[in-house]
Protein backbone atom coordinates (compact mmCIF):
# COMPACT_ATOMS: atom_id res chain seq x y z
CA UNK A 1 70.07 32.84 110.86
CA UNK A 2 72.12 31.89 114.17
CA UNK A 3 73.67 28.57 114.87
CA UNK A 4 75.79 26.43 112.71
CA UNK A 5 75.94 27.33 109.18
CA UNK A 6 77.74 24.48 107.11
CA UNK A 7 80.25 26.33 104.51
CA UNK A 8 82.07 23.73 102.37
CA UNK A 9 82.56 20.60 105.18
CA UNK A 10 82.65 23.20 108.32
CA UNK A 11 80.66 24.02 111.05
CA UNK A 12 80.83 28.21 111.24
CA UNK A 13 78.75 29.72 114.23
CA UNK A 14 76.77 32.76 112.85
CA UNK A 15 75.49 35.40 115.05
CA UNK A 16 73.23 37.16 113.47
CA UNK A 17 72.54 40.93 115.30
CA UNK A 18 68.16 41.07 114.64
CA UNK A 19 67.92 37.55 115.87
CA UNK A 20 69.78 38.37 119.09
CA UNK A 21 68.54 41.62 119.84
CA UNK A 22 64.62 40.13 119.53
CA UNK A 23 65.83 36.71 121.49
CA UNK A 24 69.17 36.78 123.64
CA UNK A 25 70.15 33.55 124.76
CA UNK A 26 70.17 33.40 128.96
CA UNK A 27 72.72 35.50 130.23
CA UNK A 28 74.18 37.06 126.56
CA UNK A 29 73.75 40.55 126.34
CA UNK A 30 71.05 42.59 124.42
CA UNK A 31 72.50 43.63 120.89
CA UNK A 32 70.80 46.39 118.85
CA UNK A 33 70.34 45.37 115.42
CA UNK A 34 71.05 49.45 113.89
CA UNK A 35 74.11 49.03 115.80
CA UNK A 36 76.12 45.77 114.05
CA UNK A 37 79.47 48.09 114.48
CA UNK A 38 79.66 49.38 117.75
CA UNK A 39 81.36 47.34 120.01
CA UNK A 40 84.36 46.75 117.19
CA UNK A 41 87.67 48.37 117.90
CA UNK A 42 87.90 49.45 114.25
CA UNK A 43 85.50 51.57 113.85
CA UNK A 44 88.19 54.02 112.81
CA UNK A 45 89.71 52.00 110.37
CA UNK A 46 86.63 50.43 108.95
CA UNK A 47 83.39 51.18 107.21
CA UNK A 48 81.54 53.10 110.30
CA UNK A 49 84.27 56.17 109.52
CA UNK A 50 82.46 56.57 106.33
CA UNK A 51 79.62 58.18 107.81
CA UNK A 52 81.57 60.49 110.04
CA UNK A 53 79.22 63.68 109.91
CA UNK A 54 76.48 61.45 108.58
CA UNK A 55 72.51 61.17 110.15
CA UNK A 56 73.29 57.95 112.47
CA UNK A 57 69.94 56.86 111.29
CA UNK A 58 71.42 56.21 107.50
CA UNK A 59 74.57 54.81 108.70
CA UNK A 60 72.38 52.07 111.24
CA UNK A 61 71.12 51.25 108.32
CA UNK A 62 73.69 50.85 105.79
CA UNK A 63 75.47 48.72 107.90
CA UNK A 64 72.54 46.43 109.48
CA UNK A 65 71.90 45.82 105.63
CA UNK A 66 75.80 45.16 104.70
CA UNK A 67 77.71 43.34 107.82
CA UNK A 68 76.81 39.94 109.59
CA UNK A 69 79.07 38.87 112.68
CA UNK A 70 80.55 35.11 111.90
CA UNK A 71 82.95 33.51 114.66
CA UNK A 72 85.56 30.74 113.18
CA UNK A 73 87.80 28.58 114.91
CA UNK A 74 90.71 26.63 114.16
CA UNK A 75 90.92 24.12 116.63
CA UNK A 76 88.23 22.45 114.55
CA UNK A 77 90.00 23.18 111.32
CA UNK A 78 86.85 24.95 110.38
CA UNK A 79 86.80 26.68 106.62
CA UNK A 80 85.30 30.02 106.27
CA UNK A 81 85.16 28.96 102.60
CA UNK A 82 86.97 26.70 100.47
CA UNK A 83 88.39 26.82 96.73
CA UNK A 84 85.94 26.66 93.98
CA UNK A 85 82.89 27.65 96.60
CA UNK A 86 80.67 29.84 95.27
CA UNK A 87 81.36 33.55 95.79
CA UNK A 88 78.68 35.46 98.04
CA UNK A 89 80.56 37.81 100.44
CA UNK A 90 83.84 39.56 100.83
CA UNK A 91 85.23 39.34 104.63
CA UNK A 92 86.85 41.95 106.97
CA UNK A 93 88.68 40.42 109.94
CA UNK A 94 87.22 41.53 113.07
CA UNK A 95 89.78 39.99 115.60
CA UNK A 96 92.54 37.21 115.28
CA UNK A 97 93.81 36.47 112.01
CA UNK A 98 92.89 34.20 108.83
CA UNK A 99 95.23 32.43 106.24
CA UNK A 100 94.16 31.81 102.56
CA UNK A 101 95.53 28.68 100.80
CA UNK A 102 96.04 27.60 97.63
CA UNK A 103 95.66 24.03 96.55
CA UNK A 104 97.42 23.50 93.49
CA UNK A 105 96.65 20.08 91.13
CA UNK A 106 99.34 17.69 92.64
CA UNK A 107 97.74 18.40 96.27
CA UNK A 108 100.27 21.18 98.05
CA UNK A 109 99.19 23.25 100.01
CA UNK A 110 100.59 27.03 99.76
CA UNK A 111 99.87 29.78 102.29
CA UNK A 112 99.01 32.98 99.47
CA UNK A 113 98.27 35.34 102.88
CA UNK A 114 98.03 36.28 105.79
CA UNK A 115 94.86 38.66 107.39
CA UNK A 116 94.64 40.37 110.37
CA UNK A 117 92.03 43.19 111.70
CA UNK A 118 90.74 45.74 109.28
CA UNK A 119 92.01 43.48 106.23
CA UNK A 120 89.56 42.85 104.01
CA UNK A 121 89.96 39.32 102.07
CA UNK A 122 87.94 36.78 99.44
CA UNK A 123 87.97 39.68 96.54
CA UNK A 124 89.71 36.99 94.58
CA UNK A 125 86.20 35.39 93.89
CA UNK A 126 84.62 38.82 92.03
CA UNK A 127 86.05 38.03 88.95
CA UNK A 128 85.19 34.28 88.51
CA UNK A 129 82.49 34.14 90.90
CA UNK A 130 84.17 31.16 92.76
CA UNK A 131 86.71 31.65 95.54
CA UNK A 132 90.10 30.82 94.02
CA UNK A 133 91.36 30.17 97.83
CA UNK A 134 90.56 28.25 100.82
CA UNK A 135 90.47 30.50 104.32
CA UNK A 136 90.89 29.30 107.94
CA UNK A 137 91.11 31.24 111.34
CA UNK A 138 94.80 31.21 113.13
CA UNK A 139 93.29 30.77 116.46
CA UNK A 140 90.31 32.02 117.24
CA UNK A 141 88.75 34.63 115.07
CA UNK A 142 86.10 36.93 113.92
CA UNK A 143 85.09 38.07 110.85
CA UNK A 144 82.33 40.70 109.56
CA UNK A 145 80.71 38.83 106.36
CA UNK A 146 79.91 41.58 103.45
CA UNK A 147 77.19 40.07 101.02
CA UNK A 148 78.70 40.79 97.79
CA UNK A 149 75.48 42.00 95.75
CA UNK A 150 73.95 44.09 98.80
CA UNK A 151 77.38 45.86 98.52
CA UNK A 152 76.75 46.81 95.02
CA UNK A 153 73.55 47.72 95.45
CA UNK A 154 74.06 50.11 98.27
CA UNK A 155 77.46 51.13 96.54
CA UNK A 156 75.25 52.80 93.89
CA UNK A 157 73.58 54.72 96.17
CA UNK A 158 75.92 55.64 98.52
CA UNK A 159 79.22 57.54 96.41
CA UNK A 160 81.35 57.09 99.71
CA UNK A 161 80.76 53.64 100.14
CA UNK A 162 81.36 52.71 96.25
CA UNK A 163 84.93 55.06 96.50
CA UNK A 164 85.95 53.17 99.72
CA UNK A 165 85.15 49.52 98.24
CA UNK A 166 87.18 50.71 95.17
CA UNK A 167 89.87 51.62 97.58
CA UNK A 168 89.69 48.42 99.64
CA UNK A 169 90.16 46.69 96.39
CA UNK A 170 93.04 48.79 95.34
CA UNK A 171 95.08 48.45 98.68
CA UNK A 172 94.83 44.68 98.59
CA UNK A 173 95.82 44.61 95.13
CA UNK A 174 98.86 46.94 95.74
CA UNK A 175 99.64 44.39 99.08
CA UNK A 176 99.66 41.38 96.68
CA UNK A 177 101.97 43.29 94.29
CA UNK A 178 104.02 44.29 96.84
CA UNK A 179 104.09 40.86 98.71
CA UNK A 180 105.17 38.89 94.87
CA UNK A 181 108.09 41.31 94.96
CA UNK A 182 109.57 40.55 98.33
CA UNK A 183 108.99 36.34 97.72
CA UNK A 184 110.69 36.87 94.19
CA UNK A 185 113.19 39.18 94.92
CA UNK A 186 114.49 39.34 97.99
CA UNK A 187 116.84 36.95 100.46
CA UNK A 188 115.69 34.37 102.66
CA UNK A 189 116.44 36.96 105.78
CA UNK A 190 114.43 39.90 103.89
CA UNK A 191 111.42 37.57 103.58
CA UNK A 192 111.07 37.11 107.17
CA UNK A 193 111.69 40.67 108.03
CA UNK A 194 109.13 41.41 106.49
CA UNK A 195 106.51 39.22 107.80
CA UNK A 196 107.64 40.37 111.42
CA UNK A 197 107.61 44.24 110.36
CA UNK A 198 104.54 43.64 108.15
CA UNK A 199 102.46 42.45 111.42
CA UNK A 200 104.40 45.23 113.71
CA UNK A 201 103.36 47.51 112.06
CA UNK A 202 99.53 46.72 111.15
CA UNK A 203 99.08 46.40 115.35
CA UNK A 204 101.35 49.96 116.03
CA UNK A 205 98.73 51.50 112.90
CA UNK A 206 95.83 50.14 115.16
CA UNK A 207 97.24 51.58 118.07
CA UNK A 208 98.11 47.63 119.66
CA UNK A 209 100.89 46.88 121.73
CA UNK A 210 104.24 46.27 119.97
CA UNK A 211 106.06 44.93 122.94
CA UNK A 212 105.35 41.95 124.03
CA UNK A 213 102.69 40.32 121.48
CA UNK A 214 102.30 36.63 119.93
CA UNK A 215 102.29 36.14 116.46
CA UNK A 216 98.93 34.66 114.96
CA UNK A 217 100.64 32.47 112.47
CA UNK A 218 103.11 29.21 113.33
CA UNK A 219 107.00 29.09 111.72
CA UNK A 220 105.35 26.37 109.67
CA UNK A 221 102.85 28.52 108.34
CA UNK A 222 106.02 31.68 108.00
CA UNK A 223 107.71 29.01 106.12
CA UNK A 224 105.15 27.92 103.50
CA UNK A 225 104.03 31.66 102.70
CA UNK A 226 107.47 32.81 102.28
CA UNK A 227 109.04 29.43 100.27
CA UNK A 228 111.28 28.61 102.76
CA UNK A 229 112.14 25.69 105.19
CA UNK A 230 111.07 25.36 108.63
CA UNK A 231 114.64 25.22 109.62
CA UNK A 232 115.44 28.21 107.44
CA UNK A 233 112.91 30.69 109.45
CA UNK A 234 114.15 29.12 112.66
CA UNK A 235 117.38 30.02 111.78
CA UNK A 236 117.04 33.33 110.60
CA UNK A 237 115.21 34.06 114.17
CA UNK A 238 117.52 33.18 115.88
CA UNK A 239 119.95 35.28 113.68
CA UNK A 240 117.71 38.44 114.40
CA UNK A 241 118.09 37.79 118.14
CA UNK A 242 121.68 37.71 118.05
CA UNK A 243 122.09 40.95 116.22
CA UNK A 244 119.16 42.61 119.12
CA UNK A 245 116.27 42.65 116.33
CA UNK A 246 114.20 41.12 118.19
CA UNK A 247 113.82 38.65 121.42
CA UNK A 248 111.43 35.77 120.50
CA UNK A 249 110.26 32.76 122.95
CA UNK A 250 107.70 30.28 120.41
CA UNK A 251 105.57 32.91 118.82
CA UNK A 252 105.89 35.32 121.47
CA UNK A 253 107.59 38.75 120.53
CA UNK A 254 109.38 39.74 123.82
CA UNK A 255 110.77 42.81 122.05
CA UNK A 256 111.23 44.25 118.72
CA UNK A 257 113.82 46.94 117.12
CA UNK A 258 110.99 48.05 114.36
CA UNK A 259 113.66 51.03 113.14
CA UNK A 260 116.49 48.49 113.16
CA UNK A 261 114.84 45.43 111.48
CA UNK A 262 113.54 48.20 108.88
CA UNK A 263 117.48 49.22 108.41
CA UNK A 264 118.02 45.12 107.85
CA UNK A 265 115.67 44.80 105.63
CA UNK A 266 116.62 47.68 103.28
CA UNK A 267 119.99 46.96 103.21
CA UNK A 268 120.68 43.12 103.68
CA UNK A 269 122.83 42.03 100.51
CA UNK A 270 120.48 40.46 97.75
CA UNK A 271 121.16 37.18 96.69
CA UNK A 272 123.06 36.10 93.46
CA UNK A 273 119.91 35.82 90.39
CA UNK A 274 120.56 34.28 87.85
């Protein structure tokens, strides 16, 4: 398939690697279908480093049966996939970043995460086979699409691809753990930290710049993920610059004192819980 594929009410361009590499559109480069992987900048960090040592000819082929390319973008408001869709594929973002939202019974929206390159996201739908979540792109993004049952299949066959899907599952699972902890727990300051040092620190691991980067997601979107008010993360912002934590114009990150916003986070007094 390549074109428009409707998911829920959205338009999502597929690009499909066989179709292209038998008829490239005028002007679009030749891509070789036993190659779905190579151009991506996680290679490292993603399921090609499971085959390091591996025949090339059985990892083409693991992957030209697992990944499909699929290009979202928000200034259509396009869905990946909504709550209650059917369940089909897990997703790994490619480039850009994705939010998952919740739509609870009076209406309200709530931001459950945030997803940027190398995280994998919609594992929420294995258990019910329905997403539980909505997912749109922050900006323009790109996702690799994982059919669901071909993973199991191949999983069976191939030990280090069933061990890394069990770890893919585990890390996101100890991330959501994690993430409940800071929103329950911690102070209105700590929350925010910890957005900031959670995306620092996911770029420095992928060897991106630290200096000098935009942030995918709005102080709207900050807000709603981490149960505050607009105002509140505003606030707190400008409270980081102040103390030289940070120097922030709009979403761009001028600068950022990872080691001292770590040391704020850690030891910023916890608010009275009753």
């Amino acid at each position: 398939m390549n074109g428009a594929t409707k998911i829920g009410s959205a338009s999502v361009e597929t690009i499909d690697c066989q179709t292209l590499s038998q008829h490239p559109p005028p002007g679009q480069p030749h891509i070789t279908p036993s190659h779905p992987c190579r151009s991506c900048g996680l290679n490292e960090h993603c399921l090609p480093a499971l085959f390091s040592g591996q025949p090339a000819s059985l990892r083409d082929s693991v992957l030209s049966n697992l990944i499909r390319h699929q290009e979202i973008h928000v200034l259509r408001r396009e869905y990946l996939f909504r709550q209650d869709d059917v369940f089909n594929s897990v997703f790994i973002v490619q480039s850009g970043a994705v939010k998952t939202v919740l739509l609870d019974a009076g209406g309200c929206e709530q931001i459950t995460g945030f997803f940027f390159p190398g995280d994998v996201f919609g594992l929420d739908g294995i258990n019910t086979h329905h997403y539980t979540t909505s997912c749109l792109a922050l900006g323009n993004a790109r996702v690799c699409a994982i059919e669901f049952a071909q993973l199991e299949k191949l999983s069976s066959s191939v030990p280090s691809l069933q061990h890394h899907v069990f770890r893919m599952m585990a890390r996101e699972i100890e991330r959501n753990q994690h993430t409940m902890a800071i929103l329950n727990h911690k102070s209105a300051e700590q929350r925010v930290a910890y957005l900031l040092l959670r995306y620092a620190l996911h770029r420095r691991r992928l060897q991106l710049p630290i200096l000098d980067f935009s942030l995918p997601m709005s102080r709207r979107d900050m807000a709603n993920h981490l149960g505050l008010a607009m105002e509140t993360v505003s606030r707190i912002l400008s409270r980081f610059q102040r103390l030289a934590l940070c120097r922030i114009h709009g979403r761009r990150i001028v600068s950022l004192n990872i080691a001292a916003l770590q040391e704020h986070f850690e030891h910023t007094p916890q608010p009275f819980m009753q």
